[in-house]
Protein backbone atom coordinates (compact mmCIF):
# COMPACT_ATOMS: atom_id res chain seq x y z
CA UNK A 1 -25.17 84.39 30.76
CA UNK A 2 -24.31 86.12 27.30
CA UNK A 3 -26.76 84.83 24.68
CA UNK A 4 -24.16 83.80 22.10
CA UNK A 5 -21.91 82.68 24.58
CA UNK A 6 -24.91 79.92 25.34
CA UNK A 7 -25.59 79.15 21.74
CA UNK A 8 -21.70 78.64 21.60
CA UNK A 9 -21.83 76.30 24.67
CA UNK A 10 -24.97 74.43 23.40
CA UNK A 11 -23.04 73.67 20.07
CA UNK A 12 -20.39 72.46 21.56
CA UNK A 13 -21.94 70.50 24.09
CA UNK A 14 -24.03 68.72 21.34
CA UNK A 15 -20.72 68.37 19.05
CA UNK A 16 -19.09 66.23 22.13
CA UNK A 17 -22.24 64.64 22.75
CA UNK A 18 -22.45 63.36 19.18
CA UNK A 19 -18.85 62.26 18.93
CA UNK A 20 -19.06 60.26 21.69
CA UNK A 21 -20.99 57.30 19.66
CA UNK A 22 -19.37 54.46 17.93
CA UNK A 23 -18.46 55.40 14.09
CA UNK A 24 -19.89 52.17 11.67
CA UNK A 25 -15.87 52.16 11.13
CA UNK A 26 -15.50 51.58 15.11
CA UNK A 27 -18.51 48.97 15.55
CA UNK A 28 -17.45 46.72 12.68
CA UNK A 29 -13.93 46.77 14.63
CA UNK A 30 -15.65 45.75 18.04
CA UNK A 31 -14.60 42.24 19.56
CA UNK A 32 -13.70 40.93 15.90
CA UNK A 33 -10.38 41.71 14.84
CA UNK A 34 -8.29 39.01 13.66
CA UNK A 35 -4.81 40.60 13.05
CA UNK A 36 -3.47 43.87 14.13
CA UNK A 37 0.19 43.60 12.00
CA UNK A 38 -0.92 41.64 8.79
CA UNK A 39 1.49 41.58 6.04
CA UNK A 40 0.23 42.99 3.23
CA UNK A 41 1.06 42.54 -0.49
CA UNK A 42 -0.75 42.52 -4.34
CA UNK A 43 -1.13 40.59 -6.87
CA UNK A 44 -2.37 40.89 -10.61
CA UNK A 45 -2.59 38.82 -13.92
CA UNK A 46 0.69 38.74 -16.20
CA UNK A 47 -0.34 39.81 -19.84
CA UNK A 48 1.99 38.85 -22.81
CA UNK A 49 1.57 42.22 -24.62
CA UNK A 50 3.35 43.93 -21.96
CA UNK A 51 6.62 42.23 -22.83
CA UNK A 52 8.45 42.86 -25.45
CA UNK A 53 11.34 40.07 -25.76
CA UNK A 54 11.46 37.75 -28.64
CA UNK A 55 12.90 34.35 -26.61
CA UNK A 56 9.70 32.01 -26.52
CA UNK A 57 9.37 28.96 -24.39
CA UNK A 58 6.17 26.17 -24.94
CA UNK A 59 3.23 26.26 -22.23
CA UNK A 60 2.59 22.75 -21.09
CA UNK A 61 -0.17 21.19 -19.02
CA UNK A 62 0.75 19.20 -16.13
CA UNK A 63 0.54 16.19 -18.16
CA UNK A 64 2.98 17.42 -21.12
CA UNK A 65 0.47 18.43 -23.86
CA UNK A 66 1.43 21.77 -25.50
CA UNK A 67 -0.79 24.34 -24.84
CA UNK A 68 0.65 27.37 -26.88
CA UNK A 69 4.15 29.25 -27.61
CA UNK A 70 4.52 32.62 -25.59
CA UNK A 71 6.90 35.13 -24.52
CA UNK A 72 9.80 33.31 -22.59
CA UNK A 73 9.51 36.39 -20.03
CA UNK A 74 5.52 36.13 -19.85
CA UNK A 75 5.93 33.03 -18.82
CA UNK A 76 8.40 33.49 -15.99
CA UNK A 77 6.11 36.27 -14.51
CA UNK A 78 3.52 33.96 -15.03
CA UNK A 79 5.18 31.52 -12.55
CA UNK A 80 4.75 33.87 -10.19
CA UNK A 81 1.43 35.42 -10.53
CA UNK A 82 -0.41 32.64 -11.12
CA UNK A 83 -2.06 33.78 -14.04
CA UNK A 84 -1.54 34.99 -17.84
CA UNK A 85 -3.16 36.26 -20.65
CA UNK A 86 -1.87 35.75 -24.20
CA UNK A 87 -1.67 38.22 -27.02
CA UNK A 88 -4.96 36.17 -28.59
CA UNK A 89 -6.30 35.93 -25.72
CA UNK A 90 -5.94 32.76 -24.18
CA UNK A 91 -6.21 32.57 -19.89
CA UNK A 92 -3.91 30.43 -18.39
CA UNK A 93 -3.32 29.41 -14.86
CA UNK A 94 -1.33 27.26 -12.96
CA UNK A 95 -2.47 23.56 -12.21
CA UNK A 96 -2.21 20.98 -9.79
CA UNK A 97 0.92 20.32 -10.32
CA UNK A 98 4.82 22.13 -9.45
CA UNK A 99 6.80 23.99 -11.67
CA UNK A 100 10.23 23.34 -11.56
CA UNK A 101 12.73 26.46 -11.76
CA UNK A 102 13.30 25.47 -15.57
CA UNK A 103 10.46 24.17 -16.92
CA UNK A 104 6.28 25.61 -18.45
CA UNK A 105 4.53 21.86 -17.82
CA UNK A 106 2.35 23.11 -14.99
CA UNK A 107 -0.26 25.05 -16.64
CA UNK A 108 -3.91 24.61 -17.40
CA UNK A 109 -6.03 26.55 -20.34
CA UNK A 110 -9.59 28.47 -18.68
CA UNK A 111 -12.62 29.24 -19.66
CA UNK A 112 -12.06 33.48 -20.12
CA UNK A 113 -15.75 33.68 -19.89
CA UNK A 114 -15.94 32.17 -16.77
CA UNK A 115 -12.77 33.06 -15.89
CA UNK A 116 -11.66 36.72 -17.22
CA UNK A 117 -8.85 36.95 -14.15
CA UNK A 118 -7.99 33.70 -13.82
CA UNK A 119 -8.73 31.06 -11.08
CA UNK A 120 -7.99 30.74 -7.42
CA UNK A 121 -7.09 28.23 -5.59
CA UNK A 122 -10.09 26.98 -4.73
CA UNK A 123 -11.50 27.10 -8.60
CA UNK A 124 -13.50 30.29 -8.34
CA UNK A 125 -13.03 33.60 -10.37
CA UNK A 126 -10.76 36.03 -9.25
CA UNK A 127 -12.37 39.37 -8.66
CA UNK A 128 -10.78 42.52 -9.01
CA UNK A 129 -10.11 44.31 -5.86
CA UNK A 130 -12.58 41.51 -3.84
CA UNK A 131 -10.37 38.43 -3.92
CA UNK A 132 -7.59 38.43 -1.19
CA UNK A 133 -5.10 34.73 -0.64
CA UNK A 134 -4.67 34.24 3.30
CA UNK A 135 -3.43 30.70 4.54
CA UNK A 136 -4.46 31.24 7.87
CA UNK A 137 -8.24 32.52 7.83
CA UNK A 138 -10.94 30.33 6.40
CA UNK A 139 -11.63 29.91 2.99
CA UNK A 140 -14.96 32.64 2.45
CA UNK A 141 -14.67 34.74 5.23
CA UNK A 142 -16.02 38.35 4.76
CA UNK A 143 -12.97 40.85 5.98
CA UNK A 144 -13.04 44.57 6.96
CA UNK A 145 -9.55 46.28 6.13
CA UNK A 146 -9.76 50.09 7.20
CA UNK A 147 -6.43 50.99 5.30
CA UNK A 148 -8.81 49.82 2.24
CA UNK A 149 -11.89 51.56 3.29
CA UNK A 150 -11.85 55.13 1.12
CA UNK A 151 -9.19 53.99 -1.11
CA UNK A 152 -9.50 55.99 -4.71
CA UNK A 153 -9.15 53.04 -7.07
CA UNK A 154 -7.30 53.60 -10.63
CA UNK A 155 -11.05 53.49 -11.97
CA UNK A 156 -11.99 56.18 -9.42
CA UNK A 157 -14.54 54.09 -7.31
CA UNK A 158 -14.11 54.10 -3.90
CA UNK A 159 -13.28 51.05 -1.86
CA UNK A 160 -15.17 50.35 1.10
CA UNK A 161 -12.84 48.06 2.82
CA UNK A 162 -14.62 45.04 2.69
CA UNK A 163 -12.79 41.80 1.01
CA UNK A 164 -13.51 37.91 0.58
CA UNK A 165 -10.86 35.15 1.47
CA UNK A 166 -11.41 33.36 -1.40
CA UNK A 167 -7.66 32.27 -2.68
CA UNK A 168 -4.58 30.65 -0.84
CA UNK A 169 -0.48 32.08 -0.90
CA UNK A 170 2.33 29.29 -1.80
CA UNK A 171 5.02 32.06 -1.56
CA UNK A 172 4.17 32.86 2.15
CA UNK A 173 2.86 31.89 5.21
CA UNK A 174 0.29 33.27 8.08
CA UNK A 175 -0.20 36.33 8.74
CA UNK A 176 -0.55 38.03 5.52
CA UNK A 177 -2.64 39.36 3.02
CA UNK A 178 -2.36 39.28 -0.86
CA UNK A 179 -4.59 41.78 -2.65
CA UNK A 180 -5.72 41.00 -5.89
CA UNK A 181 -5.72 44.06 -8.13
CA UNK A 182 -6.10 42.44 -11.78
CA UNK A 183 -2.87 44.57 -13.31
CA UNK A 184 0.26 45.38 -12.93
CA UNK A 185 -0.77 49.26 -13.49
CA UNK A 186 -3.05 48.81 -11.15
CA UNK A 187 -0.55 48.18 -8.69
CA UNK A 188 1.51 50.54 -10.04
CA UNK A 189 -0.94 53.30 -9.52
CA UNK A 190 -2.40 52.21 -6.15
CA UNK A 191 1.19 51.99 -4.42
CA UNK A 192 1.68 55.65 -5.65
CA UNK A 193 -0.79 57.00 -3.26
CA UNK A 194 -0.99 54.13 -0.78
CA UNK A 195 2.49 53.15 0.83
CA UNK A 196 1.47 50.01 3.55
CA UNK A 197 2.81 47.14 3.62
CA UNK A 198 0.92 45.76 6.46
CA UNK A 199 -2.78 46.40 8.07
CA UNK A 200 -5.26 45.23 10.62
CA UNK A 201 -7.46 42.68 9.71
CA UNK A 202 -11.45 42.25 11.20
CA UNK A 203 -13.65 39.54 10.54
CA UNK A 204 -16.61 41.60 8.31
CA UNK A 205 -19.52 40.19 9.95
CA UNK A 206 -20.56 43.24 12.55
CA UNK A 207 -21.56 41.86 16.30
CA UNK A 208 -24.75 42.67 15.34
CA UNK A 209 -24.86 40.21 12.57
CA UNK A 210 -24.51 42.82 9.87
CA UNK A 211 -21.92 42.17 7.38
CA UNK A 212 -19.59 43.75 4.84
CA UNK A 213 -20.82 44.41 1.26
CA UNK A 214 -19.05 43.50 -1.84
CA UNK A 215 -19.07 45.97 -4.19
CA UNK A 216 -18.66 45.68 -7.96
CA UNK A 217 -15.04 47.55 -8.99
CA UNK A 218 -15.30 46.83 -12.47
């Protein structure tokens, strides 16, 4: 046999060889996938400085005391967020209680210290590009999503797929996933290069007991 023509061969035969065994991607999909056709969506915090209209409405709590005046279109995008930041500063989140279609009573002042992003629903911190709302998978659950793993984020760190359950949806039901991304440009930038709207979901905790990391995005 021709001497290169065996190197050649060898090469190969150890490239095929090699490929044959399970990527870390592939093992941490083995036996524990919970959805393949998740809906997937974001979410952010509102701020106030990004809107420029001069109507202003009063922020209530749930029990009627005034909280603060704010932009009357702040606070309808804070209706649906969740959470707002004021131009001095102030975090605000909704409470316990429903906001009707016209009025602000339904809001709660936080800690920014403790609470930068705002509050989930279970009265954590939300965490930049770590916090996801399902209403179907238990509350703390480590999750591997591969469409997130390699992701370029608008700070230029690289996601490594891996996400906690740590918030709930009251605009949808099961079988979705809401991503928080802390802003709007965020978003904005991330949907640029990243078009999906739905993914595959796996629990993060490897058969072999091994689970996903967290990583720190900010």
């Amino acid at each position: 046999m021709n001497k290169k023509f065996a190197i050649i061969l060898i090469l190969f035969m150890i490239v095929t060889f090699v490929s044959s065994f399970p990527t870390t991607f592939e093992k941490r999909q083995t036996g524990n996938q919970i959805s393949s056709n998740s809906k997937f969506t974001y979410y952010w915090v509102e701020f106030e400085s990004d809107y420029k209209s001069t109507k202003t409405v009063n922020i209530l709590t749930c029990d009627g005391v005034k909280i603060t005046t704010v932009n009357l279109d702040f606070a309808n995008a804070m209706k649906i967020e969740g959470t707002g930041v004021t131009k001095d500063g102030r975090v605000l989140n909704l409470g316990d209680c429903d906001c009707s279609s016209s009025s602000y009573d339904c809001f709660e002042e936080l800690n920014k210290t403790k609470f930068p992003f705002g509050s989930t629903a279970n009265d954590t911190p939300l965490v930049p590009f770590i916090t996801v709302a399902a209403n179907d998978i238990r509350k703390g659950t480590l999750l591997y999503i591969p469409k997130l793993d390699g992701i370029i984020l608008p700070n230029s760190k690289v996601h490594n797929g891996c996400v906690k359950v740590d918030d709930k949806g009251f605009e949808f039901g099961k079988k979705h996933i809401d991503w928080f991304v802390a802003k709007k440009s965020n978003y904005d930038t991330l949907t640029k290069k990243n078009t999906f709207t739905s993914v595959s979901v796996f629990n993060g905790t490897s058969p072999n007991g091994q689970k996903c990391s967290l990583l720190n995005y900010t």
